[in-house]
Protein backbone atom coordinates (compact mmCIF):
# COMPACT_ATOMS: atom_id res chain seq x y z
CA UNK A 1 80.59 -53.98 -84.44
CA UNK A 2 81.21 -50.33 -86.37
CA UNK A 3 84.15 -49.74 -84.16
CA UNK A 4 86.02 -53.23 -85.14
CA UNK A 5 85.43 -52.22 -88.61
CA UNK A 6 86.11 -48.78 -89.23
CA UNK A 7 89.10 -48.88 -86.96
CA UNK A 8 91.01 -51.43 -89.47
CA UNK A 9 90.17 -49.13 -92.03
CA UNK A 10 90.79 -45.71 -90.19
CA UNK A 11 94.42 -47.06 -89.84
CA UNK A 12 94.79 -47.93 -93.63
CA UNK A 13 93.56 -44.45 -94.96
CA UNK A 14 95.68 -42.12 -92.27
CA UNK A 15 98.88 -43.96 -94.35
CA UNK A 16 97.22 -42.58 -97.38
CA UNK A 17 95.83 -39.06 -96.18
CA UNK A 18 99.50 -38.61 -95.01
CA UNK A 19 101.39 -39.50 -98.34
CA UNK A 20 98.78 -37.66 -100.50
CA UNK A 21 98.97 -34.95 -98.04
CA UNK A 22 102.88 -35.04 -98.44
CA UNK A 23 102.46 -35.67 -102.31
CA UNK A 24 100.41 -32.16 -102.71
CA UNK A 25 103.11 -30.29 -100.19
CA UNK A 26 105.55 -30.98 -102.19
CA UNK A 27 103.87 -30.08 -105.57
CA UNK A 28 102.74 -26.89 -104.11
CA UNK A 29 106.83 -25.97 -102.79
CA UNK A 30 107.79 -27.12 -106.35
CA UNK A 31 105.07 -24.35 -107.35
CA UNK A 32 106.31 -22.17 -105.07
CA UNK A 33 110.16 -22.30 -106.16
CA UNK A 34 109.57 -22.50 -110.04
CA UNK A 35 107.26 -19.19 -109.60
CA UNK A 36 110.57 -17.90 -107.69
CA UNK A 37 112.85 -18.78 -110.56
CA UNK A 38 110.56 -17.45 -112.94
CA UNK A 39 110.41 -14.02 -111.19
CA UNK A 40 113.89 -13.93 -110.78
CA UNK A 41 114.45 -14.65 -114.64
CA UNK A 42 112.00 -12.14 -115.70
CA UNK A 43 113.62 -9.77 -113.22
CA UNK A 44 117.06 -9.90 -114.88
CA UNK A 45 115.66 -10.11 -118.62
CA UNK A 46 113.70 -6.61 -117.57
CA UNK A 47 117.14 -5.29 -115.81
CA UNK A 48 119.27 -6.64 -119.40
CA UNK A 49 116.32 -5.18 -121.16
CA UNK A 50 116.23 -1.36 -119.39
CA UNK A 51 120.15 -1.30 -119.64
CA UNK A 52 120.11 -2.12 -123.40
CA UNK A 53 117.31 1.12 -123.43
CA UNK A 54 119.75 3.22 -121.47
CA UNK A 55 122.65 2.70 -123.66
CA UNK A 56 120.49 3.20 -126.97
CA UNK A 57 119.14 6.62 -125.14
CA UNK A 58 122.56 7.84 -124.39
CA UNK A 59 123.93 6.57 -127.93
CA UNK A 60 120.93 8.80 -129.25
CA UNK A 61 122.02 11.77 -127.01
CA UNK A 62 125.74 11.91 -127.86
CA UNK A 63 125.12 11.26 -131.67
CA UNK A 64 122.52 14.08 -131.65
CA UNK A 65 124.71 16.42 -129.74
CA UNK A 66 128.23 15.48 -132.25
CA UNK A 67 127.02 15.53 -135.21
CA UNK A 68 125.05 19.17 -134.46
CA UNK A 69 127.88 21.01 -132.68
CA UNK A 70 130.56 19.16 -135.65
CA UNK A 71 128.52 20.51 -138.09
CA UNK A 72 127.74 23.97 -136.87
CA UNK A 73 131.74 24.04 -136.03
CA UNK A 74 132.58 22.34 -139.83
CA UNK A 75 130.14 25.49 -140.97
CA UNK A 76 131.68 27.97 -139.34
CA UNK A 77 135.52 27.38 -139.55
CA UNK A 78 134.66 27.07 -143.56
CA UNK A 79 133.09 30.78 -143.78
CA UNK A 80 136.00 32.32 -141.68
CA UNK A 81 138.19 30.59 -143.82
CA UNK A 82 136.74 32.34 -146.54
CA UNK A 83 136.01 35.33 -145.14
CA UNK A 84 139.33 35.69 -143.59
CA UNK A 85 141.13 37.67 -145.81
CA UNK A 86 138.38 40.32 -147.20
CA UNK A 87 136.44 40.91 -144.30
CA UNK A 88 138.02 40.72 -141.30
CA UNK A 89 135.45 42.14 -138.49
CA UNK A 90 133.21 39.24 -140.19
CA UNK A 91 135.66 36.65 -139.15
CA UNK A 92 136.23 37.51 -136.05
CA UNK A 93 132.59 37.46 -135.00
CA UNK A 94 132.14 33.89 -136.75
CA UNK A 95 134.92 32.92 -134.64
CA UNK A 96 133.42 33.77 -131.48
CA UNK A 97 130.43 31.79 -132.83
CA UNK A 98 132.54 29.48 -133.26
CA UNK A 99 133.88 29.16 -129.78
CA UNK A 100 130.65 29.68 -128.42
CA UNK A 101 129.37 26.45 -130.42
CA UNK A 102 132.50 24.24 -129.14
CA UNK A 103 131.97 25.69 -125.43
CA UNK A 104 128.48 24.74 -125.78
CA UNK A 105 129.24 20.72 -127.45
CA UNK A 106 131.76 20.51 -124.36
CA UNK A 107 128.46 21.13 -122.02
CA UNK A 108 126.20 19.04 -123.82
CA UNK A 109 128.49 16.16 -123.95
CA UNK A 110 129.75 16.27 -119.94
CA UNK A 111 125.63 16.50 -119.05
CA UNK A 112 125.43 13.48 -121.86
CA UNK A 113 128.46 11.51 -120.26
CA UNK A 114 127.38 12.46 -116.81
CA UNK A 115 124.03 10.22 -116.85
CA UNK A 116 127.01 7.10 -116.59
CA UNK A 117 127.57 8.23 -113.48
CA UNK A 118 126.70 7.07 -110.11
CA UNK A 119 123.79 8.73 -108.93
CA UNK A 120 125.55 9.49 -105.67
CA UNK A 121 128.34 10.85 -107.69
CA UNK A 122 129.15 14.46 -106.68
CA UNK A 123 130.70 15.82 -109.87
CA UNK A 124 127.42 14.04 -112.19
CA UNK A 125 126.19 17.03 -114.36
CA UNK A 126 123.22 19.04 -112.77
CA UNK A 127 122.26 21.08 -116.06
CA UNK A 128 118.80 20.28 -117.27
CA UNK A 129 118.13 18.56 -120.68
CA UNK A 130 116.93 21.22 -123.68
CA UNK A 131 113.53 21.40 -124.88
CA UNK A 132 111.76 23.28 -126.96
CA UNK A 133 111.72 26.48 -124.83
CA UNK A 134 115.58 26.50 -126.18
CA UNK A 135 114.45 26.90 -130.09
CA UNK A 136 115.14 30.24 -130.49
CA UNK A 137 118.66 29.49 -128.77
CA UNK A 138 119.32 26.60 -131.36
CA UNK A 139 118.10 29.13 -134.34
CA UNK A 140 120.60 31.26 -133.54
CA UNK A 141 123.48 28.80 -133.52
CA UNK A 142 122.00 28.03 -137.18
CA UNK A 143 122.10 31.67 -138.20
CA UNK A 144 126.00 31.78 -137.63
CA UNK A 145 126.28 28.94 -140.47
CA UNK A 146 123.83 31.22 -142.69
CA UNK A 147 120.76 29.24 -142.55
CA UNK A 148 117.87 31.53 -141.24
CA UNK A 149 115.28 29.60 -139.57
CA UNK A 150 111.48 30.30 -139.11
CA UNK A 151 110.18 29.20 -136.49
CA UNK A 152 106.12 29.31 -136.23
CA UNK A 153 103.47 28.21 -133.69
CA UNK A 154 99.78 27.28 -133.98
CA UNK A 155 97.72 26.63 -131.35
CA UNK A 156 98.22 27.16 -127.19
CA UNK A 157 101.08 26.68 -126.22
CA UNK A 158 100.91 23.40 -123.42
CA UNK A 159 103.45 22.07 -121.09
CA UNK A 160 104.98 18.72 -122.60
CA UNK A 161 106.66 15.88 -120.36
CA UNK A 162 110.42 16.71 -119.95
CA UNK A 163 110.87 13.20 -121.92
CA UNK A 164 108.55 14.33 -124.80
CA UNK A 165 110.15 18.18 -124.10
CA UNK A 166 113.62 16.68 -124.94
CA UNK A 167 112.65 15.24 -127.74
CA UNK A 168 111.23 17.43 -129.94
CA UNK A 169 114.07 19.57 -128.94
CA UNK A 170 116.61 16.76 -130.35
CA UNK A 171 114.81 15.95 -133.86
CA UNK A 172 114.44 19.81 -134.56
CA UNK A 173 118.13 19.89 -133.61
CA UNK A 174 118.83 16.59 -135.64
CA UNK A 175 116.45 17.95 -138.76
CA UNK A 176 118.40 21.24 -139.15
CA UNK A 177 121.86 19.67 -138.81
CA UNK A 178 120.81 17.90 -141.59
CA UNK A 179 119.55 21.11 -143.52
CA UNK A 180 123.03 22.35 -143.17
CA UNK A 181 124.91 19.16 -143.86
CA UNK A 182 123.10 17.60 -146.96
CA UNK A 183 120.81 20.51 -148.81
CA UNK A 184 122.86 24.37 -150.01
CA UNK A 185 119.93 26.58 -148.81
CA UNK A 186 119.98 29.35 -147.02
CA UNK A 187 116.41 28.54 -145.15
CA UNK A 188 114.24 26.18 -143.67
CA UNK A 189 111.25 26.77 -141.53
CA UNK A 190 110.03 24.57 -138.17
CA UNK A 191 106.18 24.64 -137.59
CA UNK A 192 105.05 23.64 -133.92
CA UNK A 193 101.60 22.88 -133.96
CA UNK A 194 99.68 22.10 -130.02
CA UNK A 195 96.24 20.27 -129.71
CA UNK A 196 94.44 18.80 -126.89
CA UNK A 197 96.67 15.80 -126.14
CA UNK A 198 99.40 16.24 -129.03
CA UNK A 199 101.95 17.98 -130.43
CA UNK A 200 103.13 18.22 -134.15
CA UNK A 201 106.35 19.34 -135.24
CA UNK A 202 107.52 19.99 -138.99
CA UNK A 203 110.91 20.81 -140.39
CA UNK A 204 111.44 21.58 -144.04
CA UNK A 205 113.55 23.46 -146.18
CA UNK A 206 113.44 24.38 -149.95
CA UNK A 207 115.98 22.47 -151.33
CA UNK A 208 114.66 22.75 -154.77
CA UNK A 209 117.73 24.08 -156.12
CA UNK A 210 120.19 21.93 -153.65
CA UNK A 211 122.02 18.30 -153.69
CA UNK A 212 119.19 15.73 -153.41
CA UNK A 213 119.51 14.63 -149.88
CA UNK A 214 119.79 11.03 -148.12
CA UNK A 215 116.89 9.01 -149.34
CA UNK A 216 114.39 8.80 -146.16
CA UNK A 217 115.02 6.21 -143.79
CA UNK A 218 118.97 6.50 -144.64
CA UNK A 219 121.67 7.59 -142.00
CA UNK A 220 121.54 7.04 -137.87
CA UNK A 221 120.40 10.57 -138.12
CA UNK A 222 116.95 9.91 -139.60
CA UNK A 223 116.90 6.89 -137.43
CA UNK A 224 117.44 8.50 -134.05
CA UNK A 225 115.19 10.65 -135.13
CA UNK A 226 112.47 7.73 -135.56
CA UNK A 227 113.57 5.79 -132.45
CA UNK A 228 113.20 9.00 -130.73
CA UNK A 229 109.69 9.45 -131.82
CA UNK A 230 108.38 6.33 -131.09
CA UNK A 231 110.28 6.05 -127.60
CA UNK A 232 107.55 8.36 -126.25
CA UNK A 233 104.75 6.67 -128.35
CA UNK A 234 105.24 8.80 -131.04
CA UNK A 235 105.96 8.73 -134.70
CA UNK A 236 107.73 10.63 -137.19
CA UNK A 237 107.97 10.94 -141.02
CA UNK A 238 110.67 11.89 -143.27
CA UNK A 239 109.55 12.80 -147.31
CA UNK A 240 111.00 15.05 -150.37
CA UNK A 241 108.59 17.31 -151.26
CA UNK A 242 107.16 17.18 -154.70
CA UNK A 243 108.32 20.70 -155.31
CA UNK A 244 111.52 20.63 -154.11
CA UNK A 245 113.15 19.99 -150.60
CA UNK A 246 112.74 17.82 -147.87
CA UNK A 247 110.33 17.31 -144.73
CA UNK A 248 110.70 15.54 -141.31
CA UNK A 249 107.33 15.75 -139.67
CA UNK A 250 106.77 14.16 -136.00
CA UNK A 251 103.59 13.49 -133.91
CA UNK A 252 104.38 13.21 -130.10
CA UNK A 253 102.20 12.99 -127.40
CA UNK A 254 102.18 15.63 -124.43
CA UNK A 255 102.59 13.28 -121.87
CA UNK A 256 103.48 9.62 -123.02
C-alpha cells in the first residue's frame, strides 16, 4: 500500500527536484559570469587608473626637472651677460656652469623620457633617480646663480624608500627653483630633520626685502610639490613668514 502511493508521488517531485535543481544551476553560472564581468571591469578601471598615475608621475618629473635646469640656465646666461665685459675670467667660469647645468637637464630629461619605454627596451635610461644624498650636488648648481644655500640636519640620519628618497629630492629642487625665480635674495636655508618613522624637510628664504612671491597654493610648482607629498602619504605646507620670506615645509614618511 506505501509503495502504490509514494511511487505516484516520487514521479511528480523528481520533475520538480530536476527544474529547481536546473533553476539554482543556472542562477549560480549567472553568479559566476557577472562576478567575471565585474573582475574584469574593475581590472581595466585599476589598469585606466595606474596609467592616469604614471602619466601624472612623469608630468611631475619633467616639470620638476624644466623648470629647475631653465631657471638655473635663465640665471646664469643673465650674470655672464653682465659680467661679460668687466670681468672676463668670471664669465667664463659661469659659462662652464652653464654647460654643466644644460649637460645635466639633457640627462635628467632622457632618464625622465626613458620610463616611456619598453621595459625590454635596450637603450631605456639605467641612471638612478636623485635623492637626497645629491643635496650638496643641487646646492652647488644654486651657488652658480648666487644663491648660497644652507643646508642643516637634525637627528640620525635613516635610509628613506627610493620613492620617498626621490621626493624630497624633487620639492627641495622645486622649493629653491622657486627661491631663484620669484624672491631677489641671495640665501635660503633647507633643514632636514629624521625621527623614528618620519622625515621633515623645510625650505625658506628671507625674502623680506624681495618681490612678494606666488600666493601659496598658486603655480604647478607648488602643486607638484603637494601631489608629490601626499603620493607617498605625505603632506606638505607652503606659508610667508610673518617676518619676511617664504616657507615650504613637508612631512614624509620613511617608508610609505
Amino acid at each position: 500500500m506505501f509503495f502504490r502511493t509514494a511511487g505516484p508521488v516520487f514521479w511528480l517531485l523528481v520533475p520538480v527536484a530536476w527544474g529547481t535543481t536546473a533553476r539554482l544551476r543556472g542562477a549560480y553560472l549567472e553568479a559566476v559570469h557577472a562576478r567575471a564581468e565585474h573582475a574584469e571591469r574593475t581590472r581595466d578601471e585599476e589598469a585606466r587608473h595606474r596609467v592616469a598615475e604614471e602619466r601624472m608621475r612623469i608630468a611631475r618629473d619633467l616639470h620638476d626637472v624644466v623648470a629647475h635646469h631653465l631657471a638655473l640656465a635663465n640665471a646664469l646666461a643673465g650674470t655672464a651677460a653682465h659680467l661679460a665685459r668687466g670681468h672676463p675670467d668670471q664669465t667664463r667660469r659661469i659659462l662652464g656652469d652653464l654647460a654643466d647645468t644644460t649637460s645635466s637637464a639633457l640627462r635628467e630629461l632622457k632618464a625622465t623620457v626613458g620610463l616611456l619605454r619598453q621595459a625590454n627596451d635596450p637603450d631605456a635610461s639605467l641612471e638612478p633617480s636623485p635623492g637626497l644624498g645629491r643635496l650638496s650636488e643641487l646646492t652647488a648648481a644654486f651657488a652658480s646663480t648666487g644663491l648660497d644655500v644652507a643646508v642643516a640636519t637634525e637627528g640620525e640620519a635613516r635610509p628613506l624608500a627610493p620613492s620617498v628618497d626621490l621626493t624630497a629630492f624633487r620639492i627641495v629642487q622645486e622649493a629653491l627653483t622657486n627661491v631663484t625665480k620669484h624672491a631677489a635674495v641671495k640665501e635660503a636655508r633647507v633643514l632636514v630633520s629624521y625621527s623614528k618613522d618620519k622625515v621633515r624637510i623645510m625650505i625658506d628664504d628671507d625674502g623680506s626685502k624681495a618681490p612678494a612671491p606666488p600666493a601659496p597654493g598658486s603655480g604647478f610648482g607648488v602643486i607638484g610639490m603637494r601631489e608629490r607629498a601626499s603620493s607617498v602619504g605625505g603632506r606638505l605646507q607652503t606659508y610667508r613668514r610673518p617676518e619676511g620670506g617664504f616657507t615650504v615645509a613637508t612631512e614624509l614618511p620613511l617608508h610609505p
